[in-house]
Protein backbone atom coordinates (compact mmCIF):
# COMPACT_ATOMS: atom_id res chain seq x y z
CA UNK A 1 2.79 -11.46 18.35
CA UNK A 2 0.97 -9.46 16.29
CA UNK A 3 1.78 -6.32 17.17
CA UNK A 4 5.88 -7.45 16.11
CA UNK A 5 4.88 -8.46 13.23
CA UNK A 6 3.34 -6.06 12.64
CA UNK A 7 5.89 -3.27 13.86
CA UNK A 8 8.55 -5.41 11.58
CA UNK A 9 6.88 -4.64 8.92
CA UNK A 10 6.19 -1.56 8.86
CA UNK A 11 9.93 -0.96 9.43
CA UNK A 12 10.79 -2.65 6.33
CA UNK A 13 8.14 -1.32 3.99
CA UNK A 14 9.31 2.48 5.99
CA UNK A 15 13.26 1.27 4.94
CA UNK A 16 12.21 0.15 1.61
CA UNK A 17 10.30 3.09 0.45
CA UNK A 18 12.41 5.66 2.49
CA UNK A 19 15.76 3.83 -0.28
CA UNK A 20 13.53 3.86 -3.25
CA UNK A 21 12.78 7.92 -2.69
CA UNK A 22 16.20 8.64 -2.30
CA UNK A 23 17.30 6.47 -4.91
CA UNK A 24 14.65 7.76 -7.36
CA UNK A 25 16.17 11.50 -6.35
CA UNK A 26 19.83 10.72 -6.97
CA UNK A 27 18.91 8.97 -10.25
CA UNK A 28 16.39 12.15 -11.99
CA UNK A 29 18.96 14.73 -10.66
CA UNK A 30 21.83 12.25 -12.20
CA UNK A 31 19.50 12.22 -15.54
CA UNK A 32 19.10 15.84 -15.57
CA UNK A 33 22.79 16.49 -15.38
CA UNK A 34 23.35 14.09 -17.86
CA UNK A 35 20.96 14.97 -20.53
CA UNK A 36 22.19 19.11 -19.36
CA UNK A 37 25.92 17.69 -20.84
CA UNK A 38 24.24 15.85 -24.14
CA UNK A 39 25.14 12.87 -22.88
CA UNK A 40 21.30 11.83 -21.44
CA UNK A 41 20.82 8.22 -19.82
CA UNK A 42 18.83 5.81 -22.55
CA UNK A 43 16.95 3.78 -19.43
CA UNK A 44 16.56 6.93 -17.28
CA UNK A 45 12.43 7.52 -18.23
CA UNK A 46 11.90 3.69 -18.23
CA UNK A 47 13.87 2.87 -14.49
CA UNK A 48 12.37 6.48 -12.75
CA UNK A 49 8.89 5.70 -13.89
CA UNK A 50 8.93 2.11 -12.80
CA UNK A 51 10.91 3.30 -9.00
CA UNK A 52 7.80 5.76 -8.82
CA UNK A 53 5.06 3.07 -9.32
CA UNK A 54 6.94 0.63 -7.07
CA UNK A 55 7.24 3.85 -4.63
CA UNK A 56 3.53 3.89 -5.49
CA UNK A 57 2.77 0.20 -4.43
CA UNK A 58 4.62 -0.12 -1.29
CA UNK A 59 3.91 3.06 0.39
CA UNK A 60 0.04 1.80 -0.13
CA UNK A 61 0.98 -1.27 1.62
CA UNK A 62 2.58 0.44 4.44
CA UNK A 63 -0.40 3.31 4.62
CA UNK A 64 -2.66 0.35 4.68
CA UNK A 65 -0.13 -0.56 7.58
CA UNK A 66 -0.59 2.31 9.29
CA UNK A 67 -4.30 2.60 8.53
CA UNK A 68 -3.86 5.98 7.04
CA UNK A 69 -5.71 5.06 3.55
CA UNK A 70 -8.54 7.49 3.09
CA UNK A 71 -12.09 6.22 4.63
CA UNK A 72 -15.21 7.27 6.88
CA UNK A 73 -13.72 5.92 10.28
CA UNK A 74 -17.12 7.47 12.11
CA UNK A 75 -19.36 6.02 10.05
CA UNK A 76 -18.81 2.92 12.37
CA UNK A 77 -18.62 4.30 15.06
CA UNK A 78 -21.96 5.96 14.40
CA UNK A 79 -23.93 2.70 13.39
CA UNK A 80 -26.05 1.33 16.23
CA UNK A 81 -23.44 -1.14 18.57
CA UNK A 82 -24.53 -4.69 16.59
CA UNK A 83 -24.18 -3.04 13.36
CA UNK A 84 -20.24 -2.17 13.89
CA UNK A 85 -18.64 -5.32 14.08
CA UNK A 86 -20.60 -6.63 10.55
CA UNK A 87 -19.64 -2.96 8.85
CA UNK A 88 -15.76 -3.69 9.49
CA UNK A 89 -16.19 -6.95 8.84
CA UNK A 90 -18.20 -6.84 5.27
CA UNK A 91 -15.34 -3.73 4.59
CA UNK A 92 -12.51 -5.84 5.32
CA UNK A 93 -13.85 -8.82 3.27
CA UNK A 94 -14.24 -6.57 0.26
CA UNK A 95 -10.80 -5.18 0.99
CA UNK A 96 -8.89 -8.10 1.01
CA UNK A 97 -11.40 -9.93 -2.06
CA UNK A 98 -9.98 -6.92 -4.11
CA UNK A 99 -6.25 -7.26 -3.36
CA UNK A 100 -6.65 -10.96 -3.50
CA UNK A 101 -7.80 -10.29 -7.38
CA UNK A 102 -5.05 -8.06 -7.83
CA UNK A 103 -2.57 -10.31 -6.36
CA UNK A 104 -3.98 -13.49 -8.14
CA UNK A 105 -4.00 -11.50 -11.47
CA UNK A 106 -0.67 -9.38 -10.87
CA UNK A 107 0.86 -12.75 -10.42
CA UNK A 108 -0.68 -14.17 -14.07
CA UNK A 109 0.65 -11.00 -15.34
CA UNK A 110 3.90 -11.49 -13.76
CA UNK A 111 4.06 -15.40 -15.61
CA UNK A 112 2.80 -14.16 -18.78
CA UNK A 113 6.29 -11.57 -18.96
CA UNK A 114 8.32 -14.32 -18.90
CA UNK A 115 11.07 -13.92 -20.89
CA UNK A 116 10.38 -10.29 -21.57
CA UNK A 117 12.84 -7.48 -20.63
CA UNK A 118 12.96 -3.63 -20.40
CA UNK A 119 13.76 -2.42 -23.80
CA UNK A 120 16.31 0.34 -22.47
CA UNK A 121 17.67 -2.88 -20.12
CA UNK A 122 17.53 -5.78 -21.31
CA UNK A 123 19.05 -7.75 -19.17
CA UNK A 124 16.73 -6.75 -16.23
CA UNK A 125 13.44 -8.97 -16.98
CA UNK A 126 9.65 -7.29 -16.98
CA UNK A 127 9.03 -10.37 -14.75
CA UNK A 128 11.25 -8.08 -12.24
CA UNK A 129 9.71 -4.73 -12.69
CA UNK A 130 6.16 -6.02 -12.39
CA UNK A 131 6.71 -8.32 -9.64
CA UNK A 132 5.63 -5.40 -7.63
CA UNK A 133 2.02 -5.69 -8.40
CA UNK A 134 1.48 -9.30 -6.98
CA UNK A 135 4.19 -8.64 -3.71
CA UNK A 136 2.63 -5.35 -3.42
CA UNK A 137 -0.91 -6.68 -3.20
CA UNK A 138 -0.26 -9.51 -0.61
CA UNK A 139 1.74 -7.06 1.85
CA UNK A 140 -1.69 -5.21 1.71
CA UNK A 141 -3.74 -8.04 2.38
CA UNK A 142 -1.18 -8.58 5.71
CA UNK A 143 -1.48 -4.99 6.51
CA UNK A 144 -5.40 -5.86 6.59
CA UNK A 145 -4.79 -8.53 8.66
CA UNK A 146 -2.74 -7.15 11.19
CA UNK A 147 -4.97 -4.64 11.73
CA UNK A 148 -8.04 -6.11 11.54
CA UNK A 149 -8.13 -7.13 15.57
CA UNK A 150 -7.43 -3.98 16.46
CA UNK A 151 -10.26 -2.50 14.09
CA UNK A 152 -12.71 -4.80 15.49
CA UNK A 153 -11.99 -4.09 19.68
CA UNK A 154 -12.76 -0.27 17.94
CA UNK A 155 -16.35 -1.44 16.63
CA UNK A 156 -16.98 -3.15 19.27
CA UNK A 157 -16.04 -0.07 21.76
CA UNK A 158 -17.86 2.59 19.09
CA UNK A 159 -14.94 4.50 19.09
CA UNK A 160 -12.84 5.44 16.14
CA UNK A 161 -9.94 7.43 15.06
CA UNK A 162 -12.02 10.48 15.89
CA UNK A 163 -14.56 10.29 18.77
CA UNK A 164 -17.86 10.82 17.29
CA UNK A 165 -19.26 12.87 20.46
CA UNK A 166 -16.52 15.34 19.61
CA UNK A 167 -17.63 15.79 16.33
CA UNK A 168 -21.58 15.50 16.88
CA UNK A 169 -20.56 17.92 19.85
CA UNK A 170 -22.87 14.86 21.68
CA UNK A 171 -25.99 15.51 19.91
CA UNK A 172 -26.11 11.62 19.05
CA UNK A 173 -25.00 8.78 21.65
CA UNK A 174 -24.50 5.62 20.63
């Protein structure tokens, strides 16, 4: 069950971000040509920069997703066998605590904008182009989730995405 959710996801967020590049490409090559022929775009800067921190926020969801954030993998698998399961487990908590800040307060953010729009659009609402924060921040919270069975079975085992014999060249056993 899981593991479709999980999968479903990751095809949406993969979807999603795949449209926003292209879209974000078609739009600053459509803004260069237009600004080239004098005739530039008034809400070009202010929808590009907003598609490239939304680009921003879901691709971290869907690296989170795929696990393929930045992090010392080995350092569990390293720690002596009843250490491993607490290390993942105190990471993950402090993890998801952050995101669930950053989705509490994105959200308060997102409430306080009300009524606001874009000043080159104003009939698209700030509301709108900040709603990423909040969305963006719950996704990775799931993509924490989802994985976090799958990062546990790993502590437990001592393995990793690298095996640490391999890199020790077996100097250390666990």
């Amino acid at each position: 069950m899981l593991k479709a959710v999980s999968k479903s996801l990751e095809w949406i967020l993969i979807v999603f971000c795949v449209f926003l590049m292209a879209a974000l490409a078609i739009l600053i090559v459509w803004g260069v040509t237009t600004r080239k022929l004098g005739a530039s775009l008034s809400w070009y800067d202010e929808v590009a920069s907003i598609m490239l921190a939304w680009i921003t926020y879901y691709g971290a969801a869907l690296a989170a997703l795929k696990r393929a954030h930045l992090g010392f993998p080995n350092l569990v698998a390293l720690a002596p066998p009843p250490l491993r399961i607490a290390l993942v487990l105190f990471s993950e908590t402090i993890v998801i605590g952050f995101f669930g800040l950053v989705t509490w307060f994105g959200y308060q953010v997102v409430m306080i904008l009300w009524g606001d729009t874009l000043i080159s659009l104003p009939w698209v609402t700030t509301q709108f182009s900040q709603s990423v924060i909040p969305i963006a921040g719950a996704l990775f919270i799931l993509a924490e989730l989802l994985t976090l069975p799958d990062r546990v079975k790993e502590a437990a085992r001592g393995s990793g995405p690298v095996d640490p014999e391999r890199v020790l060249g077996g100097e250390i056993k666990t």
